[in-house]
Protein backbone atom coordinates (compact mmCIF):
# COMPACT_ATOMS: atom_id res chain seq x y z
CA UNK A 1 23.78 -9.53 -23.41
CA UNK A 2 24.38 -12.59 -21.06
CA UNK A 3 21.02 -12.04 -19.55
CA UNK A 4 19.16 -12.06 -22.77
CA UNK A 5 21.07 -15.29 -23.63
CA UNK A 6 20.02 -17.28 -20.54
CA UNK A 7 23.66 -16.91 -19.84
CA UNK A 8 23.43 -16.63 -15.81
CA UNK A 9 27.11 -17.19 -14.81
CA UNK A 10 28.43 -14.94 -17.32
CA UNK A 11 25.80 -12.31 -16.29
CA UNK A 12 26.40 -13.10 -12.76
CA UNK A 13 30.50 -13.05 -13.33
CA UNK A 14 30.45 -9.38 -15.02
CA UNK A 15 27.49 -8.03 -11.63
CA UNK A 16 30.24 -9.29 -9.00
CA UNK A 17 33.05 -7.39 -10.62
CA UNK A 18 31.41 -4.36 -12.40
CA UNK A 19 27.68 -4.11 -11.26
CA UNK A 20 26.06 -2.69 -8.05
CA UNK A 21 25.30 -4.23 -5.26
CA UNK A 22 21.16 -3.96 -6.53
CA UNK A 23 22.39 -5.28 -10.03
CA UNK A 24 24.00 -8.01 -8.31
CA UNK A 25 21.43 -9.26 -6.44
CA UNK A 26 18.92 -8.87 -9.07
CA UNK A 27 20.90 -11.15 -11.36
CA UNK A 28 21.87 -13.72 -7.94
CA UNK A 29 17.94 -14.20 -7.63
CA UNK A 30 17.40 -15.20 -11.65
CA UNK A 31 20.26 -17.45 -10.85
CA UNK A 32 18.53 -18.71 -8.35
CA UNK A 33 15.29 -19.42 -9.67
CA UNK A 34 16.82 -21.29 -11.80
CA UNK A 35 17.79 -23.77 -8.75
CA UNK A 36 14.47 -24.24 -7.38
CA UNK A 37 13.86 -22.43 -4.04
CA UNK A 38 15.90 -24.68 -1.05
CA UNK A 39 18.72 -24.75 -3.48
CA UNK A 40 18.45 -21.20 -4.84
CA UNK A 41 18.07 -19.86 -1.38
CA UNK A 42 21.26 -21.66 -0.34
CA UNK A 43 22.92 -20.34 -3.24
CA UNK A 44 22.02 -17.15 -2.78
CA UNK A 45 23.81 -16.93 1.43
CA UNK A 46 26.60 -19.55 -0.03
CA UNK A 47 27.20 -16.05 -1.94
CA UNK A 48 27.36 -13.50 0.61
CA UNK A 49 23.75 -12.01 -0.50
CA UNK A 50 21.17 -11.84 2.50
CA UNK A 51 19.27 -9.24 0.71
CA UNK A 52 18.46 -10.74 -2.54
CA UNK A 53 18.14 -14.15 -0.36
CA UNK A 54 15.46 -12.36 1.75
CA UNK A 55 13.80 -10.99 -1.72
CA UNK A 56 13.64 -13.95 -3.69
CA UNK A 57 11.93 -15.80 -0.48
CA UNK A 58 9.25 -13.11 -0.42
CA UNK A 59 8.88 -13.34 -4.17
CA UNK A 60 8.43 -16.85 -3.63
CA UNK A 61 5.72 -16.39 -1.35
CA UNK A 62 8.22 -18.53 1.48
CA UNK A 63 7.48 -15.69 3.88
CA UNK A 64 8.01 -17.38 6.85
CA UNK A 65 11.60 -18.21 6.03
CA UNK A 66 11.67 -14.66 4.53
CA UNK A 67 11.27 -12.93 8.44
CA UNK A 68 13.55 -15.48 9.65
CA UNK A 69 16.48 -14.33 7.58
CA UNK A 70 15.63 -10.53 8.06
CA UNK A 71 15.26 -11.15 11.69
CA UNK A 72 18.46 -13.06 12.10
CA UNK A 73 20.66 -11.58 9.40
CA UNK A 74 19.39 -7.78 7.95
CA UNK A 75 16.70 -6.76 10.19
CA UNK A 76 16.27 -3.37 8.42
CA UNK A 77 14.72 -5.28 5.64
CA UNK A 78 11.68 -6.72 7.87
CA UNK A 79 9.37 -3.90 6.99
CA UNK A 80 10.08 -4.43 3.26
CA UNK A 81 8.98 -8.26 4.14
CA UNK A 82 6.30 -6.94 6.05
CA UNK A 83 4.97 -5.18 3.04
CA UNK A 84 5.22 -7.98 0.62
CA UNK A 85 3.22 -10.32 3.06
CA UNK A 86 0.50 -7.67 3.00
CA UNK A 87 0.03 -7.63 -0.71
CA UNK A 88 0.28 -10.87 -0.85
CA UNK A 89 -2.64 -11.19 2.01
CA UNK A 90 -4.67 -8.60 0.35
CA UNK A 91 -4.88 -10.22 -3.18
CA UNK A 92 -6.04 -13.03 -0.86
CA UNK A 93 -8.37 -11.35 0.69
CA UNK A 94 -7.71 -11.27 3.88
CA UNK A 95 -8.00 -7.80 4.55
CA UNK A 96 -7.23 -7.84 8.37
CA UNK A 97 -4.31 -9.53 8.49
CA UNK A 98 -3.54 -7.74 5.46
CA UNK A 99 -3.92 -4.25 7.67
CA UNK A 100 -1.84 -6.03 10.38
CA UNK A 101 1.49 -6.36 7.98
CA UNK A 102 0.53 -2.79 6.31
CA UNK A 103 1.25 -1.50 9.85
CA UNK A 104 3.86 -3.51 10.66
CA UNK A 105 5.56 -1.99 7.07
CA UNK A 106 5.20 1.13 8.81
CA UNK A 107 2.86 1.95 5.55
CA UNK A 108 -0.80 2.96 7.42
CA UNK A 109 -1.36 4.55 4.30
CA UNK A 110 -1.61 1.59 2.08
CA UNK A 111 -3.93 -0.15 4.50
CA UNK A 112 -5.96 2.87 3.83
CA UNK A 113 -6.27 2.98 0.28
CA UNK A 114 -7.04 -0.82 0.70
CA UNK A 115 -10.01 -0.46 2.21
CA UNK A 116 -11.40 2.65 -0.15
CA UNK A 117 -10.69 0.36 -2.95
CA UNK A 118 -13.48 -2.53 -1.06
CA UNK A 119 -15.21 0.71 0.04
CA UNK A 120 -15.23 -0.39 3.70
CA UNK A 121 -15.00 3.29 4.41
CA UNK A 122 -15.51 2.37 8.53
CA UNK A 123 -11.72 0.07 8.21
CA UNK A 124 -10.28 3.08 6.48
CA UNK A 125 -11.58 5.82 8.90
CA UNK A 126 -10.29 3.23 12.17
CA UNK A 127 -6.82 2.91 10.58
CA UNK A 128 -6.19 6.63 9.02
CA UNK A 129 -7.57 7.64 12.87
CA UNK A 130 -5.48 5.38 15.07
CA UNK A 131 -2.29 5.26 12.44
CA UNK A 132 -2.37 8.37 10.14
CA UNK A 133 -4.28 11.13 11.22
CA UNK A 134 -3.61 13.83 8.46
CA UNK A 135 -5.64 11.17 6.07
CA UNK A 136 -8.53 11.04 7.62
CA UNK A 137 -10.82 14.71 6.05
CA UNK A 138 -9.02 12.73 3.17
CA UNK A 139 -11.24 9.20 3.49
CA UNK A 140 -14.32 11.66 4.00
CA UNK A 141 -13.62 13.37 0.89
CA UNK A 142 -13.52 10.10 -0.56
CA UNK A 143 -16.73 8.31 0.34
CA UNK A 144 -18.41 12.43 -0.03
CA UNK A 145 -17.08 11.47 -3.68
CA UNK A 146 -18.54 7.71 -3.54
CA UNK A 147 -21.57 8.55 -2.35
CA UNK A 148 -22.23 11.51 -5.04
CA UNK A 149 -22.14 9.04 -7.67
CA UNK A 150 -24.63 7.13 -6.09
CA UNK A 151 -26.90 10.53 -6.09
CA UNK A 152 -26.96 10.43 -1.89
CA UNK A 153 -26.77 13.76 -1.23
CA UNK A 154 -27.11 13.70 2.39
CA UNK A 155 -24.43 11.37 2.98
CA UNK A 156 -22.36 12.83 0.87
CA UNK A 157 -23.42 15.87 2.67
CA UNK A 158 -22.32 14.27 6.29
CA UNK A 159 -19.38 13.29 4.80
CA UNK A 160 -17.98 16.91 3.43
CA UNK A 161 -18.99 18.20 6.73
CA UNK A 162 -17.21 15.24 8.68
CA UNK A 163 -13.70 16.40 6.67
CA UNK A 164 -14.20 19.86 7.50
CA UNK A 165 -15.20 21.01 3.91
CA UNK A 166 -18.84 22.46 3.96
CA UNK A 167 -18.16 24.62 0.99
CA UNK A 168 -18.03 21.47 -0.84
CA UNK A 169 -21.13 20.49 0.19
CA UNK A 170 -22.75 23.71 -0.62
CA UNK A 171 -21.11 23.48 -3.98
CA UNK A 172 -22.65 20.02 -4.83
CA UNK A 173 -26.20 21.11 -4.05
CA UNK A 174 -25.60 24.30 -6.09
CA UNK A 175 -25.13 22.16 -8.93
CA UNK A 176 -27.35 19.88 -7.97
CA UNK A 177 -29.73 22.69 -8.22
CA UNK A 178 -30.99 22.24 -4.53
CA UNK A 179 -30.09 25.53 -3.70
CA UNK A 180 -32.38 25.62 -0.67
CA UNK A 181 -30.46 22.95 0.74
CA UNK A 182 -26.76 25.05 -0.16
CA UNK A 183 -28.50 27.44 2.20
CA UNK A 184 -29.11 25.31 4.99
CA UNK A 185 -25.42 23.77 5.05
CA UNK A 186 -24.63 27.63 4.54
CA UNK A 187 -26.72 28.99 7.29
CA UNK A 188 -25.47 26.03 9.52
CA UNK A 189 -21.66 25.47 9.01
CA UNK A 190 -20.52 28.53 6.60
CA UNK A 191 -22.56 31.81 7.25
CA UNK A 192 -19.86 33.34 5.34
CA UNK A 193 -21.02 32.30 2.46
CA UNK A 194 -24.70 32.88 2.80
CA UNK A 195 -24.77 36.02 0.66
């Protein structure tokens, strides 16, 4: 009710003495934007809440001052931090640095699907090998997929083969039609399935 009325004290009143600690913060930081960010920010540690303080510095793209008051105050929320900084680096663009904060968010995975999305399959082989191994038959299957819809068989071909799935391969020639080319992959990397 208070919320929808623009009412922050009230709102902010009935958090501290009935609400989480999550509901609490959430209504600190529309207090706070309310402030401006030095003042809001100020506001927000005047009141005993590092956490939403941390948050509504990320969500105000302060990030700098974000990792300072994780690192000196609630250091198990740097990899959140981390994370935000990476979006915020990949909507820029800047992919590397972008991959650099994914990592540091312990979130490898992420970084990954970043670079499918750009289809820079090469960045998204690099990080699933050095960071998340079980993904990488996973960014074959991908670009095997990417490259079907462009019609290149044989790279989609390398591809299936690279993540370890030749029956896939055989299965796109079959309905491809190319069945002399299902035997080959057959004959070379599934003689099981010659017949």
């Amino acid at each position: 009710m208070y919320r929808n009325r623009d009412m922050w004290d009230e709102a902010l009143r009935v958090a501290k003495a009935n609400g989480s600690q999550k509901e609490l913060g959430e209504i600190a930081i529309k207090v706070a934007e309310t402030m401006g960010t030095e003042k809001g920010t100020q506001f927000l540690i005047k009141n005993g809440l590092i956490e939403a303080a941390i948050d509504f510095e990320a969500n105000q793209e302060r990030f700098d001052d974000a990792f300072k008051l994780a690192e000196a105050h609630a250091k198990y929320k740097l990899p959140e931090v981390h994370l935000k900084y990476a979006l915020h680096l990949e909507d820029e663009n800047r992919f590397r640095e972008a991959e650099e904060e994914f990592i540091k968010a312990n979130k490898p995975q992420e970084a990954i699907n970043m670079y499918e999305h750009k289809q820079d399959w090469h960045s998204a082989l690099q990080v699933a090998r050095q960071f998340h191994p079980d993904s990488v038959s996973k960014v074959f299957i991908n670009q095997a997929k990417f490259c079907l819809d462009r019609r290149d068989y044989p790279k989609a071909e390398q591809c299936f083969i690279n993540a370890k799935e030749p029956e896939k391969a055989i299965n796109m020639y079959q309905q491809a039609r190319m069945f002399g080319e299902a035997l080959r992959v057959a004959n070379k990397h599934a003689p099981h399935l010659v017949q």
